[in-house]
PDB file of N, CA and C in Angstrom:
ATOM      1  N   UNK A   1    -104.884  17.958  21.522  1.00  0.00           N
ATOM      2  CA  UNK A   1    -103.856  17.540  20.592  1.00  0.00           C
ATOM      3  C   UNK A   1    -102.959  16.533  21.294  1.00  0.00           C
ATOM      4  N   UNK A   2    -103.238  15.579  20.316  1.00  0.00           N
ATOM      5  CA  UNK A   2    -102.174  14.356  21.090  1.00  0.00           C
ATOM      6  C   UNK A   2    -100.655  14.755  20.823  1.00  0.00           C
ATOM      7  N   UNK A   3     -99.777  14.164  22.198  1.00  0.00           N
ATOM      8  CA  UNK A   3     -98.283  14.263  22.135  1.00  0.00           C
ATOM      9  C   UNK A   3     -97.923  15.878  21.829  1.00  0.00           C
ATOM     10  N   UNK A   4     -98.607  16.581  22.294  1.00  0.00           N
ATOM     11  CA  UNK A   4     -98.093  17.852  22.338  1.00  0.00           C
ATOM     12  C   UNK A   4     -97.024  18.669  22.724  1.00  0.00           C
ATOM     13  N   UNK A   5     -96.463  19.786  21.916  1.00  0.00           N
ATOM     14  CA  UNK A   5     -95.116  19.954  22.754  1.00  0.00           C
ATOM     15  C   UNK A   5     -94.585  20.479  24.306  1.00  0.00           C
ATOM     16  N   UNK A   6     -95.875  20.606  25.150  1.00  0.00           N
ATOM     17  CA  UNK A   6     -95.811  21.124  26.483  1.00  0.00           C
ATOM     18  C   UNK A   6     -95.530  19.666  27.378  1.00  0.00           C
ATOM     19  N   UNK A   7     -95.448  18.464  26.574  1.00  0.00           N
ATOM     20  CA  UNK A   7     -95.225  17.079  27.572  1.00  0.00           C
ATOM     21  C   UNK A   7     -96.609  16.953  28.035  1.00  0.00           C
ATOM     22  N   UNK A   8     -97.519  17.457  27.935  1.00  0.00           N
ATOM     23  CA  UNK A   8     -99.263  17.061  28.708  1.00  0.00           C
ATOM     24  C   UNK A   8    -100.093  16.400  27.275  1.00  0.00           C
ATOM     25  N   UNK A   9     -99.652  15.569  26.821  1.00  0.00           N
ATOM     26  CA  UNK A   9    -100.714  14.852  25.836  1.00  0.00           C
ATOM     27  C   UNK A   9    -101.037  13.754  26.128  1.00  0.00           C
ATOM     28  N   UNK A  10    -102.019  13.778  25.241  1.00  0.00           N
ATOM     29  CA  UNK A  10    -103.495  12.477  25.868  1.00  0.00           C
ATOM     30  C   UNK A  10    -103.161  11.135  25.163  1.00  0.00           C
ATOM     31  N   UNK A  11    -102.141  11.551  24.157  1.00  0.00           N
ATOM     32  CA  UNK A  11    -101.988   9.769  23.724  1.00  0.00           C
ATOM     33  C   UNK A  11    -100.550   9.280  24.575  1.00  0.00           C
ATOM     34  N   UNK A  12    -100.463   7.791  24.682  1.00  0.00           N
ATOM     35  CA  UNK A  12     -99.895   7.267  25.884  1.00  0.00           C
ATOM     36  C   UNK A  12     -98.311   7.246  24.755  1.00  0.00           C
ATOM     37  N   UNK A  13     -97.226   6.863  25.230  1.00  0.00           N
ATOM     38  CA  UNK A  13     -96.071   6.675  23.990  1.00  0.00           C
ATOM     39  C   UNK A  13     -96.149   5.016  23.264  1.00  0.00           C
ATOM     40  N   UNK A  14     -95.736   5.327  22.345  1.00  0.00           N
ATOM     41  CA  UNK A  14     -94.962   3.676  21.855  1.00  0.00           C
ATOM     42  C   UNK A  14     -95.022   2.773  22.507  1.00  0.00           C
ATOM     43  N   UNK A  15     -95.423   1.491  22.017  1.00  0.00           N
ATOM     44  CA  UNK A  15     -94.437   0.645  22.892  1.00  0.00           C
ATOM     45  C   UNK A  15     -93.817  -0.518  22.099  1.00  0.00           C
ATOM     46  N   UNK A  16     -92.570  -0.928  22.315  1.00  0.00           N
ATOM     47  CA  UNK A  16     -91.588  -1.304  21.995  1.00  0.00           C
ATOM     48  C   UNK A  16     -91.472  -3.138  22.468  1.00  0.00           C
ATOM     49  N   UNK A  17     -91.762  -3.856  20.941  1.00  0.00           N
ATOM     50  CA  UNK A  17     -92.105  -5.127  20.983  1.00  0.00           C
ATOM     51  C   UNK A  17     -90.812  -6.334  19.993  1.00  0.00           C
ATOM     52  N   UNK A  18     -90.434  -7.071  21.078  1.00  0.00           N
ATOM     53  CA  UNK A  18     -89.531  -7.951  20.194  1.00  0.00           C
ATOM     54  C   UNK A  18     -89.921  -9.188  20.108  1.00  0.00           C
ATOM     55  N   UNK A  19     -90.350  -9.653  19.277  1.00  0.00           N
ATOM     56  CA  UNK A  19     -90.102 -10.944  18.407  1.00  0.00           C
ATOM     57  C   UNK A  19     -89.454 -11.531  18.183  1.00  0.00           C
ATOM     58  N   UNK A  20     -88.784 -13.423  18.780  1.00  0.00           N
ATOM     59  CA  UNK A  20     -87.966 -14.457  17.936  1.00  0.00           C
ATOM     60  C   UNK A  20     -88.535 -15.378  17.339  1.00  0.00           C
ATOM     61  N   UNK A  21     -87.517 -15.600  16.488  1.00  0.00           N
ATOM     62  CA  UNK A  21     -87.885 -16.637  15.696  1.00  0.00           C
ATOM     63  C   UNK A  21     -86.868 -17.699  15.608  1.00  0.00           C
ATOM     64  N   UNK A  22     -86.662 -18.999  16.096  1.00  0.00           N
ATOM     65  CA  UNK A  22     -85.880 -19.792  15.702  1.00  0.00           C
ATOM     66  C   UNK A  22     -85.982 -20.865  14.657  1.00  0.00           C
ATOM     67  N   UNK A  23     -84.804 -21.832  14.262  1.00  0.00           N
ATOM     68  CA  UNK A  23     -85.472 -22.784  13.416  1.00  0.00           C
ATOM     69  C   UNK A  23     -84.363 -23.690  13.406  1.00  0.00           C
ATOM     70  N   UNK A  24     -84.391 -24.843  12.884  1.00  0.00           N
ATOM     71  CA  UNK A  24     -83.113 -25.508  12.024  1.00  0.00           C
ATOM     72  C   UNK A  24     -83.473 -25.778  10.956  1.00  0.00           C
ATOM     73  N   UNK A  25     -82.322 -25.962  10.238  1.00  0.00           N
ATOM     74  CA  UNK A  25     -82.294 -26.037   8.368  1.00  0.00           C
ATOM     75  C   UNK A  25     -81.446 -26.911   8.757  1.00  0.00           C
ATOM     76  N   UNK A  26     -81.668 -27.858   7.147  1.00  0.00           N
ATOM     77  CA  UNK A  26     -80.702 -28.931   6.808  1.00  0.00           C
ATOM     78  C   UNK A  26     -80.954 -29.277   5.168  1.00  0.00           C
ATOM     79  N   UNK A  27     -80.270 -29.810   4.405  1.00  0.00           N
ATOM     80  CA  UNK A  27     -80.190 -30.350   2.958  1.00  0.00           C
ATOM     81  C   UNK A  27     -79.320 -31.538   2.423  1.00  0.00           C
ATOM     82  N   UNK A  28     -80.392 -32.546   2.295  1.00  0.00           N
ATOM     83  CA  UNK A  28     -79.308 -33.664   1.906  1.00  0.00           C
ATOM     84  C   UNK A  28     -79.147 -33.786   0.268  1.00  0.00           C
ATOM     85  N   UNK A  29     -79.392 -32.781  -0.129  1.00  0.00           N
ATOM     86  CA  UNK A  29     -79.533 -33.013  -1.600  1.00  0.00           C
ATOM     87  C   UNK A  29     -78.260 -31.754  -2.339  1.00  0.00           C
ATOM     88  N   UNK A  30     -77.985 -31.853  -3.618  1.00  0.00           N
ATOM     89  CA  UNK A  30     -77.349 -30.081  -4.136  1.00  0.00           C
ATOM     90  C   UNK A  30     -77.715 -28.983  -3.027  1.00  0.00           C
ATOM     91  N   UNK A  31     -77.154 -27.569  -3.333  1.00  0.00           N
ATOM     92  CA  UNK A  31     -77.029 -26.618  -2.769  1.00  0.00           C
ATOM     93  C   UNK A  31     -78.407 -26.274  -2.581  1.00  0.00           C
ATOM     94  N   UNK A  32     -78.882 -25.332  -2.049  1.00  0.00           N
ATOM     95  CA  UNK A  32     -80.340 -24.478  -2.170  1.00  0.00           C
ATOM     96  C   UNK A  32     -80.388 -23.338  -1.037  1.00  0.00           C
ATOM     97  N   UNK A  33     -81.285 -22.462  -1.550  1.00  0.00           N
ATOM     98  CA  UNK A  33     -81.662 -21.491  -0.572  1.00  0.00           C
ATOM     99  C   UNK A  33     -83.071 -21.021  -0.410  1.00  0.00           C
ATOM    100  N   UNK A  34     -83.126 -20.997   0.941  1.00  0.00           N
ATOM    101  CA  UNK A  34     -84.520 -21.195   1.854  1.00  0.00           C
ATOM    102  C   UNK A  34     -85.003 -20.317   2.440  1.00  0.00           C
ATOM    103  N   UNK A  35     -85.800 -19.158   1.782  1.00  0.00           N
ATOM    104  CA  UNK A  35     -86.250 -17.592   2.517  1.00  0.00           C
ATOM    105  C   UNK A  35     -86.807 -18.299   4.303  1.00  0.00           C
ATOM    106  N   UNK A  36     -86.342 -17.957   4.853  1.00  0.00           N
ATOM    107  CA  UNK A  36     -87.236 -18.761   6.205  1.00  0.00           C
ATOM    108  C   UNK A  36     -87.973 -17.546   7.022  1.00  0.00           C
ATOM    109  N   UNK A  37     -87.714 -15.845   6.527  1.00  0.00           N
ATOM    110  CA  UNK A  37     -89.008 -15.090   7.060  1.00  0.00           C
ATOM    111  C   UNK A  37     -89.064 -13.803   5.827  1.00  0.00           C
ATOM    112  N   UNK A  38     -90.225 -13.600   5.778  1.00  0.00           N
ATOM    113  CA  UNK A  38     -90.317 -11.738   5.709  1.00  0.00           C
ATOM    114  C   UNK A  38     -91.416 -11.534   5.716  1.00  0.00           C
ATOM    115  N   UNK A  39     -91.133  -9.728   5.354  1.00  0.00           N
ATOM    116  CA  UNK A  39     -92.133  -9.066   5.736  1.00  0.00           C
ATOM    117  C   UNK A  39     -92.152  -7.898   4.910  1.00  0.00           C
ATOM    118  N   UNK A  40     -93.462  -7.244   5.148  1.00  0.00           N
ATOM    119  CA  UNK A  40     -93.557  -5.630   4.802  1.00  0.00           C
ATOM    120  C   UNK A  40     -92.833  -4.657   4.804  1.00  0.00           C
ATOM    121  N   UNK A  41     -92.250  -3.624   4.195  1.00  0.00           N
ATOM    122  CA  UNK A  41     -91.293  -3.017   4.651  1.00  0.00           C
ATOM    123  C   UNK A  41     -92.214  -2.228   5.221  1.00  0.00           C
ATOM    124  N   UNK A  42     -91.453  -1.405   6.401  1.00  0.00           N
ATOM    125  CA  UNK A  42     -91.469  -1.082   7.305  1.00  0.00           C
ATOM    126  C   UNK A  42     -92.320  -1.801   8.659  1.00  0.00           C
ATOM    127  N   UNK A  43     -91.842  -2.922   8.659  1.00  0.00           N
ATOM    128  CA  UNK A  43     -93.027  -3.585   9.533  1.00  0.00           C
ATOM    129  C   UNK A  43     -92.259  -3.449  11.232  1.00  0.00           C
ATOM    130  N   UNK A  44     -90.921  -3.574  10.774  1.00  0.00           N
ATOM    131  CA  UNK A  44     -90.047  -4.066  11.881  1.00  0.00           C
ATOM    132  C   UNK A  44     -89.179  -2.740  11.455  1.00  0.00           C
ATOM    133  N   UNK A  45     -88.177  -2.213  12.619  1.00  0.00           N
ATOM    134  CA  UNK A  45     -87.510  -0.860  12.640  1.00  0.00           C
ATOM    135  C   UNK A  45     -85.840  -1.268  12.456  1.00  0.00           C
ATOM    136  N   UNK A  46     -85.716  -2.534  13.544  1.00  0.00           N
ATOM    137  CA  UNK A  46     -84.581  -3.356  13.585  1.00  0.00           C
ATOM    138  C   UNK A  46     -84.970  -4.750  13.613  1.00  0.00           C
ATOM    139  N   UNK A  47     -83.871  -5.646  13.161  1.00  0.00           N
ATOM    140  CA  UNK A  47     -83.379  -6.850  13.172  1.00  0.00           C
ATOM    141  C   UNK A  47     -82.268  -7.832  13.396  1.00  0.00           C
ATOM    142  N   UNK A  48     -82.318  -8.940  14.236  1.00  0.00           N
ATOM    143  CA  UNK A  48     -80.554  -9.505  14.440  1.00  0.00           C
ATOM    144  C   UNK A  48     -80.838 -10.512  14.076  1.00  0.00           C
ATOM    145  N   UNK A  49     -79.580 -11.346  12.949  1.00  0.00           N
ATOM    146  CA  UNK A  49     -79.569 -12.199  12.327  1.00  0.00           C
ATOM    147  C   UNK A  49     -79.168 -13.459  13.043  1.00  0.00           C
ATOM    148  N   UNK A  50     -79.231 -14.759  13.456  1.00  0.00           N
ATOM    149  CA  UNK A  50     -77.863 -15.286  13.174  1.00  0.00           C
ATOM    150  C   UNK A  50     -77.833 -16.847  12.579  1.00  0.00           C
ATOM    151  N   UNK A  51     -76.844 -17.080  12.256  1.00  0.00           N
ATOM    152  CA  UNK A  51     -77.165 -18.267  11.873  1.00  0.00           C
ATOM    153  C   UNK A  51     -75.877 -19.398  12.199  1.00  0.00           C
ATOM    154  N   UNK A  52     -76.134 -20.354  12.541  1.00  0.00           N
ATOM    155  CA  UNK A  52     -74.887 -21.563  13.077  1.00  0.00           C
ATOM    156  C   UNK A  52     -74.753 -22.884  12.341  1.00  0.00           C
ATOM    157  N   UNK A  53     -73.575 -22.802  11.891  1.00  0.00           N
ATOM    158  CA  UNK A  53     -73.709 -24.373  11.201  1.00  0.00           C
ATOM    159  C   UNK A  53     -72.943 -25.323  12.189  1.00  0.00           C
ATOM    160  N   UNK A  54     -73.385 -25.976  11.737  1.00  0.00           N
ATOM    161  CA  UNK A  54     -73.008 -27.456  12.258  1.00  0.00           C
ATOM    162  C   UNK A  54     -71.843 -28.234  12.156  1.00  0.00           C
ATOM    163  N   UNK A  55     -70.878 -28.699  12.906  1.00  0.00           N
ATOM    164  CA  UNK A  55     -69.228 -28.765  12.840  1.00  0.00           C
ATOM    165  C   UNK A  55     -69.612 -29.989  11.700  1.00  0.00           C
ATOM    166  N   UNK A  56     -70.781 -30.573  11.869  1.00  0.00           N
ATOM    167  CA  UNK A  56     -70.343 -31.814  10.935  1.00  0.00           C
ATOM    168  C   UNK A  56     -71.039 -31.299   9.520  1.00  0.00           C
ATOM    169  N   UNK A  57     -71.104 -30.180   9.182  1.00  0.00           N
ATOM    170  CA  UNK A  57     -71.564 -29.647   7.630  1.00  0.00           C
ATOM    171  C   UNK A  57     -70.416 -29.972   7.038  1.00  0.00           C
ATOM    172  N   UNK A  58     -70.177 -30.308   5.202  1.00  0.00           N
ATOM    173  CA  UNK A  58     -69.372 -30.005   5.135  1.00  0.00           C
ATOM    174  C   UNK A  58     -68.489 -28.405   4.528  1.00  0.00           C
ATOM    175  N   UNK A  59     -69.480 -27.719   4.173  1.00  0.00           N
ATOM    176  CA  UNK A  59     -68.944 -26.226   3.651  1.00  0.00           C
ATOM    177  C   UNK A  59     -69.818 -25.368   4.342  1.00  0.00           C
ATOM    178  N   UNK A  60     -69.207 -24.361   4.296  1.00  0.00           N
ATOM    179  CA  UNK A  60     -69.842 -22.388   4.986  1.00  0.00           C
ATOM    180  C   UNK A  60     -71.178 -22.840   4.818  1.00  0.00           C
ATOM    181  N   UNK A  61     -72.591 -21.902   5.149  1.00  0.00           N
ATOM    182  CA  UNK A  61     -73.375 -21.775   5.248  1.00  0.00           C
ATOM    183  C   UNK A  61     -73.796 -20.223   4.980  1.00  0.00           C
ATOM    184  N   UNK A  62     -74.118 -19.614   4.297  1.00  0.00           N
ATOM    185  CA  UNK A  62     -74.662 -18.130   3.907  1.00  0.00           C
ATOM    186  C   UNK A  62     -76.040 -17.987   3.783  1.00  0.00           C
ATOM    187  N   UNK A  63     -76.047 -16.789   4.549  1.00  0.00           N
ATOM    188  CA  UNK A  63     -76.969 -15.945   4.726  1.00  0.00           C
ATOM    189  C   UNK A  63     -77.324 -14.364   3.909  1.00  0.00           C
ATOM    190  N   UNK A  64     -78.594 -14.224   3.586  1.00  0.00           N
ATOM    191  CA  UNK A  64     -78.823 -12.468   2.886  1.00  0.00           C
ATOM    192  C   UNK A  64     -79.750 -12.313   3.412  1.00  0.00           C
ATOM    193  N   UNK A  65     -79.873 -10.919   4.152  1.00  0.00           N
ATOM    194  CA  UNK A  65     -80.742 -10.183   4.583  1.00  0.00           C
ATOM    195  C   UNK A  65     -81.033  -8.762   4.229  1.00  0.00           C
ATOM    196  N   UNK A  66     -82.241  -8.856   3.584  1.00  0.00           N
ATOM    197  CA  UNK A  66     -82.401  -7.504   2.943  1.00  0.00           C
ATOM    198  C   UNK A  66     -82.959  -6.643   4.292  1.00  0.00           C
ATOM    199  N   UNK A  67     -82.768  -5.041   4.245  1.00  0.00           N
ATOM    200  CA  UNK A  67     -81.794  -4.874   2.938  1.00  0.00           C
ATOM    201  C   UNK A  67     -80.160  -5.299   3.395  1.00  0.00           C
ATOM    202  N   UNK A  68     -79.339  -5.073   1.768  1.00  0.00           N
ATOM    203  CA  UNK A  68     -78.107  -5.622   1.910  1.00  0.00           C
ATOM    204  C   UNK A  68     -77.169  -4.458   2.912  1.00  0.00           C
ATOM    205  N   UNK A  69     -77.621  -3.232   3.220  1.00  0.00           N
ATOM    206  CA  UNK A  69     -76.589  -2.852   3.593  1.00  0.00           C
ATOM    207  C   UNK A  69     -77.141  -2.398   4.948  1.00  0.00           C
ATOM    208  N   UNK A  70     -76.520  -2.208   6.273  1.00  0.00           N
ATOM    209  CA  UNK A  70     -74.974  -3.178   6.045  1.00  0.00           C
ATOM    210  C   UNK A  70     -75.127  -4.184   6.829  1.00  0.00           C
ATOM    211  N   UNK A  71     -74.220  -4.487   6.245  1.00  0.00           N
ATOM    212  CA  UNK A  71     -73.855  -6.119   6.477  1.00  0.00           C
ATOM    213  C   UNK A  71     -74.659  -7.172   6.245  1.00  0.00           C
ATOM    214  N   UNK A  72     -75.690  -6.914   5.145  1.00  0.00           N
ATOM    215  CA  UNK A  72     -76.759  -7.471   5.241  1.00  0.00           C
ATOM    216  C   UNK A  72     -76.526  -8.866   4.529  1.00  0.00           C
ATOM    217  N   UNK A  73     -75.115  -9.591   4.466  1.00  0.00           N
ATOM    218  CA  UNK A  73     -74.720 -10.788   4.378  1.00  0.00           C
ATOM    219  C   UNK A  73     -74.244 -11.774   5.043  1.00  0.00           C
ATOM    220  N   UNK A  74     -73.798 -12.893   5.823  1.00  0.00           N
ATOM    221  CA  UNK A  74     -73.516 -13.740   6.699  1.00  0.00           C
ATOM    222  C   UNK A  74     -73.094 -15.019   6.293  1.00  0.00           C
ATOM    223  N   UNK A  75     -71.554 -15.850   6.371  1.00  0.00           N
ATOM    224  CA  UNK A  75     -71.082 -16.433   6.080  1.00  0.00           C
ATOM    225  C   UNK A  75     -71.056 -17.617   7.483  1.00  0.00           C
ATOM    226  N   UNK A  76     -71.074 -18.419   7.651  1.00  0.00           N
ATOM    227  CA  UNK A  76     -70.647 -19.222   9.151  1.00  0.00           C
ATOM    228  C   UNK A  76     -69.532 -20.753   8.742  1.00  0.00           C
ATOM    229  N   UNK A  77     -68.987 -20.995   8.826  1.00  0.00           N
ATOM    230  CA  UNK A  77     -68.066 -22.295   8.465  1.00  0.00           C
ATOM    231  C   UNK A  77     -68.792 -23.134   9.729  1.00  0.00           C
ATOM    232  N   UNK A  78     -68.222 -24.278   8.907  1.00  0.00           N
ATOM    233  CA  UNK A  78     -68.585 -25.421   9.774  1.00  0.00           C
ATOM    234  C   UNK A  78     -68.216 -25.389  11.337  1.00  0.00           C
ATOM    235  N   UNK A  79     -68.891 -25.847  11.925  1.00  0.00           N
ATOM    236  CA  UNK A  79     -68.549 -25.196  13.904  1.00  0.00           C
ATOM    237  C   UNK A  79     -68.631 -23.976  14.557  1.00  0.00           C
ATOM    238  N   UNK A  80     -69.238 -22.899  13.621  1.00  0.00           N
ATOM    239  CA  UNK A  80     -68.933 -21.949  13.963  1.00  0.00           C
ATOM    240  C   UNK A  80     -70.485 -21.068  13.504  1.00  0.00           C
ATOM    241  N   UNK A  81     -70.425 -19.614  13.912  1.00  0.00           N
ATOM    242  CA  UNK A  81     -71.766 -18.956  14.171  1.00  0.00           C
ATOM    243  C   UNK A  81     -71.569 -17.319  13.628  1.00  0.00           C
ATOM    244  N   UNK A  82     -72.278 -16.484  13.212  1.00  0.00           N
ATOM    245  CA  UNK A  82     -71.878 -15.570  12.804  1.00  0.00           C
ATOM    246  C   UNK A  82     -73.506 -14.461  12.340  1.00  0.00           C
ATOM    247  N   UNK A  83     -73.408 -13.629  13.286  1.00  0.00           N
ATOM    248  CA  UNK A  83     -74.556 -12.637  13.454  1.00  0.00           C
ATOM    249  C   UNK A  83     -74.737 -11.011  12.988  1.00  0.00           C
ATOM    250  N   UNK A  84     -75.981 -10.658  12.269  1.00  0.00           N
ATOM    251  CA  UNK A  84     -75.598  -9.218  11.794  1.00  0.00           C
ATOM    252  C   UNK A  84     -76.893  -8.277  12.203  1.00  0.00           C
ATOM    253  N   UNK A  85     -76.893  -7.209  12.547  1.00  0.00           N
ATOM    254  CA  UNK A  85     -78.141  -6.407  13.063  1.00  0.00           C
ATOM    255  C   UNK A  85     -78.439  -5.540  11.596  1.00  0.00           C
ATOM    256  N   UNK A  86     -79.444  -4.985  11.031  1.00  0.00           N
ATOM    257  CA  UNK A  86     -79.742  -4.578   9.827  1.00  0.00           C
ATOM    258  C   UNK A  86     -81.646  -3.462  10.615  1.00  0.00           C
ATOM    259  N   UNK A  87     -81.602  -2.445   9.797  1.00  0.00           N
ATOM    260  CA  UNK A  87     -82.738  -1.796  10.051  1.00  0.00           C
ATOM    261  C   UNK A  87     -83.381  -1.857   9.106  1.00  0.00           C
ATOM    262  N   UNK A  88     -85.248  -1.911   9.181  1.00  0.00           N
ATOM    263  CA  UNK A  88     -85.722  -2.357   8.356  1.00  0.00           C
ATOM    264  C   UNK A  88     -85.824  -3.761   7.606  1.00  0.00           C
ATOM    265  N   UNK A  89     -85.656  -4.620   8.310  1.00  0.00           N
ATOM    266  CA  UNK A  89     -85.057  -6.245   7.738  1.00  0.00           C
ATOM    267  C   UNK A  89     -86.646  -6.083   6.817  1.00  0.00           C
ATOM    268  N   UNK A  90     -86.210  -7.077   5.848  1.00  0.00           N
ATOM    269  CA  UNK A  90     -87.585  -7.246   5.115  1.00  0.00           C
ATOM    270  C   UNK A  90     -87.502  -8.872   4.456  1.00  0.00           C
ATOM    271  N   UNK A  91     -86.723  -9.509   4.827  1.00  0.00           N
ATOM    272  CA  UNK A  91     -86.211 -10.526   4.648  1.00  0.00           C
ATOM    273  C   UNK A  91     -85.034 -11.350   4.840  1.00  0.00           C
ATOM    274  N   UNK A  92     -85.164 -12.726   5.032  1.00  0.00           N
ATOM    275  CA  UNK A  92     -84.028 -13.427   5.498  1.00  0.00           C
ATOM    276  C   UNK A  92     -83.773 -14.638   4.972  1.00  0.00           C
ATOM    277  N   UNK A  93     -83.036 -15.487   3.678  1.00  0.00           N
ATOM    278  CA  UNK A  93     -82.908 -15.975   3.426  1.00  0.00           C
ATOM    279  C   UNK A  93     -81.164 -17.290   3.267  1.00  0.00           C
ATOM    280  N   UNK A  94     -81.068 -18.703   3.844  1.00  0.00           N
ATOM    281  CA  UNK A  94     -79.925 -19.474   3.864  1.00  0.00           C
ATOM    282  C   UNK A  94     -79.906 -20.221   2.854  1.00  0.00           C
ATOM    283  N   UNK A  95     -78.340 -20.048   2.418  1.00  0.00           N
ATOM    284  CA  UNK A  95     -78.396 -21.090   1.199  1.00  0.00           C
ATOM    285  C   UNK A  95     -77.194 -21.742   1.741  1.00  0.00           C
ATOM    286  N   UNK A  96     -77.422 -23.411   1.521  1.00  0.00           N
ATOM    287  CA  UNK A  96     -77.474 -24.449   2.420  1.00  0.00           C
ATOM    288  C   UNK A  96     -76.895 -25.628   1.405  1.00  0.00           C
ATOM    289  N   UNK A  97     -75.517 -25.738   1.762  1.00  0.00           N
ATOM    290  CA  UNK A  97     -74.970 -26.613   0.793  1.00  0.00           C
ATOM    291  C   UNK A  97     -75.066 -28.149   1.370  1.00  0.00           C
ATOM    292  N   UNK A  98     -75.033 -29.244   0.000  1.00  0.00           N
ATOM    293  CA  UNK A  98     -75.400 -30.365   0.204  1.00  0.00           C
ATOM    294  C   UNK A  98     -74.668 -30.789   1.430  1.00  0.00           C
ATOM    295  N   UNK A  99     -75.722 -31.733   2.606  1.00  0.00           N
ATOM    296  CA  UNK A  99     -75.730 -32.219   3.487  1.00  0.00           C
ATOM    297  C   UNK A  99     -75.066 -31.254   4.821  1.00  0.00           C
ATOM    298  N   UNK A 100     -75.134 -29.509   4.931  1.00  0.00           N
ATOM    299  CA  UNK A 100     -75.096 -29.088   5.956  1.00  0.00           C
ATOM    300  C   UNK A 100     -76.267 -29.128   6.900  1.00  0.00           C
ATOM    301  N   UNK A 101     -75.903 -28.473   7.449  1.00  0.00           N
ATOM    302  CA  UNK A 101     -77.690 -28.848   8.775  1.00  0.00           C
ATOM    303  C   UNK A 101     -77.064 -27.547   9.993  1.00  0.00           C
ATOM    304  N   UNK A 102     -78.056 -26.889  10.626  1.00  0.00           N
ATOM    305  CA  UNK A 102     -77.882 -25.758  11.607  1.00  0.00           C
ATOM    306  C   UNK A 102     -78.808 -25.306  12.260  1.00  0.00           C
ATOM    307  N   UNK A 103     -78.681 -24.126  13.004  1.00  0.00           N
ATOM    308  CA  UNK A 103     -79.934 -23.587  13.339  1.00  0.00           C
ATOM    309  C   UNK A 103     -79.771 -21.779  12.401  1.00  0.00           C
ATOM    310  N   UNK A 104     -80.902 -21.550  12.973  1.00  0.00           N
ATOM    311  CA  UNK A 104     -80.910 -19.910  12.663  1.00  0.00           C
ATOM    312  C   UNK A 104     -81.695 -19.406  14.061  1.00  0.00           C
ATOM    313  N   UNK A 105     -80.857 -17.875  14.116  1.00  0.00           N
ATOM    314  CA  UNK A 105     -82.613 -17.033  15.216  1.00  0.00           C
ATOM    315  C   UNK A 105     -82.739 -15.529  14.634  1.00  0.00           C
ATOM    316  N   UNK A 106     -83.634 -15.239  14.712  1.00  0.00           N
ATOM    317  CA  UNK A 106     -84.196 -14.255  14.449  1.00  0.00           C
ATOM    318  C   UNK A 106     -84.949 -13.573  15.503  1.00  0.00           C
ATOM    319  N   UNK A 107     -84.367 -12.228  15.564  1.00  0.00           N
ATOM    320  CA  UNK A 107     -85.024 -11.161  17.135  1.00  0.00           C
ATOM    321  C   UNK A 107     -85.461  -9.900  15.966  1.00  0.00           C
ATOM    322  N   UNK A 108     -86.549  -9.637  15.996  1.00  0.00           N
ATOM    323  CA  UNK A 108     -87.130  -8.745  15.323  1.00  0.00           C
ATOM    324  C   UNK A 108     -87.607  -7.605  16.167  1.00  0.00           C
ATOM    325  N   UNK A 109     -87.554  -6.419  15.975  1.00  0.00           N
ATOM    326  CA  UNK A 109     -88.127  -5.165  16.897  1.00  0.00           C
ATOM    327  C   UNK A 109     -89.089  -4.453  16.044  1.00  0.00           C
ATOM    328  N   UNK A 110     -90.224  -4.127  16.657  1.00  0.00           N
ATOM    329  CA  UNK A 110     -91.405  -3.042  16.464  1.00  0.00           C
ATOM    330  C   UNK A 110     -91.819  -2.220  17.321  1.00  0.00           C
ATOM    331  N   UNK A 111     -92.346  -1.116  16.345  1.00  0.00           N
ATOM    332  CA  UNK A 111     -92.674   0.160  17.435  1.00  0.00           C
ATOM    333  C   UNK A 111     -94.029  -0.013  17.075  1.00  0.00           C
ATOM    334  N   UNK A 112     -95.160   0.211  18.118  1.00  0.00           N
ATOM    335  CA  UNK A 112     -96.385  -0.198  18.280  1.00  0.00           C
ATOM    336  C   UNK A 112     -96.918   1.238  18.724  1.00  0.00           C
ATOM    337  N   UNK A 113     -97.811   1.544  18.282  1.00  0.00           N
ATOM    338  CA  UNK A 113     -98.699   3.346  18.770  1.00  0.00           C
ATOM    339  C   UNK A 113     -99.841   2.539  19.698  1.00  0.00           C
ATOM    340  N   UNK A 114    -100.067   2.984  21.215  1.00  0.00           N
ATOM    341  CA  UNK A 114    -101.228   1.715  21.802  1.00  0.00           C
ATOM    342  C   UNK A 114    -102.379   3.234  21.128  1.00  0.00           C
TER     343      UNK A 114
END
């Protein structure tokens, strides 16, 4: 019997895998919003958001990351950066007002059975 409760089992533990993802966004046109990952639910256990706009944007930059709670929203003003950790992420989407420009990153965690 694997992982048994005496501590002597034959399967090895977890192992514990993180993933980034970076990018930049930009829009010279009206507002819009740009899913830039997801996934399966339960694919990933945790997730950290973040996203940075650009001092020369001219308005905030927002972020939704399901799920919404908590904090599963993100605002950044121009020059400035603003990050949220969420379990279960299953998506990540910026909506990107005319002519801002930024980056985003994304650190994703999984638990792996070898």
């Amino acid at each position: 019997m694997c992982n048994s409760f005496n501590g002597g089992g034959c399967c090895p533990p977890a192992q514990m895998f993180q993933e980034s993802i970076c990018g930049n966004f930009n829009n010279a046109t009206g507002t819009a919003t740009t899913t830039v990952w997801t996934a399966p639910a339960g694919a990933y256990f945790s997730g950290t958001f973040e996203i940075f706009n650009s001092a020369s944007s001219p308005d905030a930059v927002t972020a939704t990351i399901n799920p919404l709670s908590p904090l599963g929203t993100l605002d950044a003003d121009p020059g400035n950066s603003n990050t949220a950790s969420v379990n279960q992420p299953t998506a990540f989407a910026i909506t990107i007002p005319a002519g801002a420009s930024g980056k985003y990153c994304i650190n994703l965690y999984k638990r792996v059975l070898a």
